[in-house]
C-alpha atoms as a PDB file:
ATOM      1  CA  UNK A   1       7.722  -9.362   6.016  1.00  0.00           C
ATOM      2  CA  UNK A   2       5.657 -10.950   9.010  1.00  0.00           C
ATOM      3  CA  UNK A   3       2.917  -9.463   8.085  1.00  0.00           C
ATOM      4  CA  UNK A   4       2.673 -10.599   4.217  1.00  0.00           C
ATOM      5  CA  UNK A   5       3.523 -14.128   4.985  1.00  0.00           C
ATOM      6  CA  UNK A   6       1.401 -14.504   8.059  1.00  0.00           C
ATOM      7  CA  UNK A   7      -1.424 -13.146   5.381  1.00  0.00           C
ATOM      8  CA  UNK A   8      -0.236 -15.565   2.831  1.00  0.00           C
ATOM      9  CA  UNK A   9      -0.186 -18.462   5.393  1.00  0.00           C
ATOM     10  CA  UNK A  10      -4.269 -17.462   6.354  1.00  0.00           C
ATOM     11  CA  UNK A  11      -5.060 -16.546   2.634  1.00  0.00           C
ATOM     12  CA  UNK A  12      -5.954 -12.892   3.456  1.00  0.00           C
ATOM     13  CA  UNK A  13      -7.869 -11.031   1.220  1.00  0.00           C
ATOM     14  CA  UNK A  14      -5.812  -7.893   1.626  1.00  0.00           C
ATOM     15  CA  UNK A  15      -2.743  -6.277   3.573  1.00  0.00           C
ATOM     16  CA  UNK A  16      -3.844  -2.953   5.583  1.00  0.00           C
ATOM     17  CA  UNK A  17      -0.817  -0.699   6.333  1.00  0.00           C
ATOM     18  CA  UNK A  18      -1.720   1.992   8.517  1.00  0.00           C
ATOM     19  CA  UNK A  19       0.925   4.617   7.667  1.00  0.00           C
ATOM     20  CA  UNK A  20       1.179   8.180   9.194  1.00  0.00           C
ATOM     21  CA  UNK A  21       0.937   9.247   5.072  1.00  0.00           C
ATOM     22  CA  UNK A  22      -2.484   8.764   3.083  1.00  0.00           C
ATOM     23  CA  UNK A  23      -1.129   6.438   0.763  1.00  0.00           C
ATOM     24  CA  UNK A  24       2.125   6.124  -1.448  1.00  0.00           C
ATOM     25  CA  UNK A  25       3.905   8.703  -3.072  1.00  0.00           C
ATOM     26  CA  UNK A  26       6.717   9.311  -5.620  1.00  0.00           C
ATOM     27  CA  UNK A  27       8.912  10.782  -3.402  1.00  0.00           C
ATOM     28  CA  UNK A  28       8.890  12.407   0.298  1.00  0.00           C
ATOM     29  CA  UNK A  29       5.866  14.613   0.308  1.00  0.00           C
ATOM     30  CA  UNK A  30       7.426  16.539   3.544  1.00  0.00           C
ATOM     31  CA  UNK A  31      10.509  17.024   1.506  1.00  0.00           C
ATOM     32  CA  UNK A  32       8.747  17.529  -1.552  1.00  0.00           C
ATOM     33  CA  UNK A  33       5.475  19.912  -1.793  1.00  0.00           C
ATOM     34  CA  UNK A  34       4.991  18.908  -5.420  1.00  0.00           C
ATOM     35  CA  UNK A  35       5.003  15.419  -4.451  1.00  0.00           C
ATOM     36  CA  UNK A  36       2.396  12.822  -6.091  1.00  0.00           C
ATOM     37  CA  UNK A  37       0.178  10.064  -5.135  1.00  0.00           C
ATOM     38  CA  UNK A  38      -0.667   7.247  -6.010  1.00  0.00           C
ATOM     39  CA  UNK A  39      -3.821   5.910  -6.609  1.00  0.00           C
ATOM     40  CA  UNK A  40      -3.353   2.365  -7.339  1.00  0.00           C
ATOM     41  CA  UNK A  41       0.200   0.668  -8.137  1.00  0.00           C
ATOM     42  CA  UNK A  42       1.681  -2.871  -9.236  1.00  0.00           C
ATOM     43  CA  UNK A  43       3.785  -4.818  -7.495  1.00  0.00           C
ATOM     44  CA  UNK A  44       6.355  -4.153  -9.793  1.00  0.00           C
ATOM     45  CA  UNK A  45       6.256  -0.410  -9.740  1.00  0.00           C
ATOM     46  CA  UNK A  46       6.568  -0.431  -5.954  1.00  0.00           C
ATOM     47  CA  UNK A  47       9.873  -2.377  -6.381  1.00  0.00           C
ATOM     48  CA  UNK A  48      11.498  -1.426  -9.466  1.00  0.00           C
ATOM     49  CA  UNK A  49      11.114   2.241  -8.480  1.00  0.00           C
ATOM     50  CA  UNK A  50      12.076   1.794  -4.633  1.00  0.00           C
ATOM     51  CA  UNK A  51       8.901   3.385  -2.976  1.00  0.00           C
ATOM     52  CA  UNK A  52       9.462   1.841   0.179  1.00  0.00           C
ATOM     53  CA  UNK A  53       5.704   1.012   1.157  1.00  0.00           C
ATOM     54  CA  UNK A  54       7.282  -2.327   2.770  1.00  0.00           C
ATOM     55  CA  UNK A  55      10.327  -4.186   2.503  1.00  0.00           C
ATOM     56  CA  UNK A  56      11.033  -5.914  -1.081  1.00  0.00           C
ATOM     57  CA  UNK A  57      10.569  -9.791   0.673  1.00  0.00           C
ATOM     58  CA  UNK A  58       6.769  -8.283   1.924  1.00  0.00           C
ATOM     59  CA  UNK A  59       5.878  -6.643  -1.781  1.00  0.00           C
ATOM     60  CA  UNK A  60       7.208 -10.146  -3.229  1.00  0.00           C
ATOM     61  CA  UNK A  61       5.272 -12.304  -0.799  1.00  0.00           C
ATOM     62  CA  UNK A  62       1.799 -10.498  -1.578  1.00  0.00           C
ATOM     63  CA  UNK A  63       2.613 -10.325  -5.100  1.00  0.00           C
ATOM     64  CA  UNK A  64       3.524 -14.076  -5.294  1.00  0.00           C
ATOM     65  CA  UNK A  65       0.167 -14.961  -3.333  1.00  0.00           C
ATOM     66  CA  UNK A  66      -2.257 -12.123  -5.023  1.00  0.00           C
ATOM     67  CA  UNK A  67      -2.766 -10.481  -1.688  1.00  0.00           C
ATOM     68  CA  UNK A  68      -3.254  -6.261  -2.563  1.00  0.00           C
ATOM     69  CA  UNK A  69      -1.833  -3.987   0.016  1.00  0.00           C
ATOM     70  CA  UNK A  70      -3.868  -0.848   1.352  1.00  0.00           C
ATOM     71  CA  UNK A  71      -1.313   1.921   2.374  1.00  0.00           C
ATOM     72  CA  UNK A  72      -3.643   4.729   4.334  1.00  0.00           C
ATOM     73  CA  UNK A  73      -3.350   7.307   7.041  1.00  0.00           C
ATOM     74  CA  UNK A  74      -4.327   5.493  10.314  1.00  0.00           C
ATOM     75  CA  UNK A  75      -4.569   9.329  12.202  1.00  0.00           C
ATOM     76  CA  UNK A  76      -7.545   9.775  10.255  1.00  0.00           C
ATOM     77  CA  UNK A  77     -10.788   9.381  11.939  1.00  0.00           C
ATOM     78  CA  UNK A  78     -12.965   6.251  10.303  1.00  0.00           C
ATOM     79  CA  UNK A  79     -10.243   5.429   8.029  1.00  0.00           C
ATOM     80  CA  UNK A  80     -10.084   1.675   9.459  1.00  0.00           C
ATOM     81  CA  UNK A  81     -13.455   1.221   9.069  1.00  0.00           C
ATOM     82  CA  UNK A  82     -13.693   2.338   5.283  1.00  0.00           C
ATOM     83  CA  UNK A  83     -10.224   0.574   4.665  1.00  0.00           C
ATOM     84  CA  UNK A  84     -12.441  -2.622   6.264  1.00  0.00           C
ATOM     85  CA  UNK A  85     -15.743  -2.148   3.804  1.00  0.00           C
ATOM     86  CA  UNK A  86     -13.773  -1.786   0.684  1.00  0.00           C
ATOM     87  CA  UNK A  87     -13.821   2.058   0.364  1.00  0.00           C
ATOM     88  CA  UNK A  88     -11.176   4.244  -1.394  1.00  0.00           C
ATOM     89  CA  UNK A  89      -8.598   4.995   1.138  1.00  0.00           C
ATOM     90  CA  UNK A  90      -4.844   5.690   0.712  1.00  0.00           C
ATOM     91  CA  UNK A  91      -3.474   3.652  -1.993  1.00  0.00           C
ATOM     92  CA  UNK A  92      -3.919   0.195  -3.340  1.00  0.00           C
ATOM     93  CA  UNK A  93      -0.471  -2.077  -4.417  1.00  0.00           C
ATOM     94  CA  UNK A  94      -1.475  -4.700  -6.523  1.00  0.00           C
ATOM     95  CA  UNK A  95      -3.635  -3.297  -9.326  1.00  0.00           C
ATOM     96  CA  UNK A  96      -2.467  -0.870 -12.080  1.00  0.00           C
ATOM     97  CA  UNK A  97      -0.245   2.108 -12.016  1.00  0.00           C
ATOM     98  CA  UNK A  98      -2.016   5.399 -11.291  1.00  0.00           C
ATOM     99  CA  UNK A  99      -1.167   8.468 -10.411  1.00  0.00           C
ATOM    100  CA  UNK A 100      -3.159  10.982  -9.026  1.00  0.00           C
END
């Protein structure tokens, strides 16, 4: 929760979450080998479905002040730096629902 509203109080551009994951998933893809990712998701989706990227209060903050959240594997090599020039990483809250 910080995090969004500190980015909401400097008008971010985005929210980077460096997760140990490569993005969002339907369910626990250690539990779960059939798990799926996500691609992009709304706001919405991320709350109404529980997915646990962040806290509800965070997901409601960025969504209130159109600030997208990039959920991506920080033990990846280069993965900050792409996340930082715009390239696909992870997975993006705050556009439309896809899954992968």
């Amino acid at each position: 929760t910080t995090a969004a509203l500190r980015a909401a109080e400097i008008e971010a551009e985005v929210v980077f979450k460096a997760t140990k994951v490569d993005g969002v998933y339907d369910c626990d893809p250690k539990d779960n080998p059939n798990a799926r990712r996500y691609e992009s998701l709304t706001y919405s989706h991320v709350l109404t479905h529980d997915l646990r990227v962040m806290d509800g209060t965070a997901i409601a903050l960025c969504k209130e002040n159109h600030i997208p959240i990039v959920v991506f594997d920080l033990s990846v090599q280069g993965n900050i730096v792409r996340a930082i020039k715009g390239e696909k990483v992870g997975t993006i809250v705050g556009g439309f629902c896809d899954v992968r």
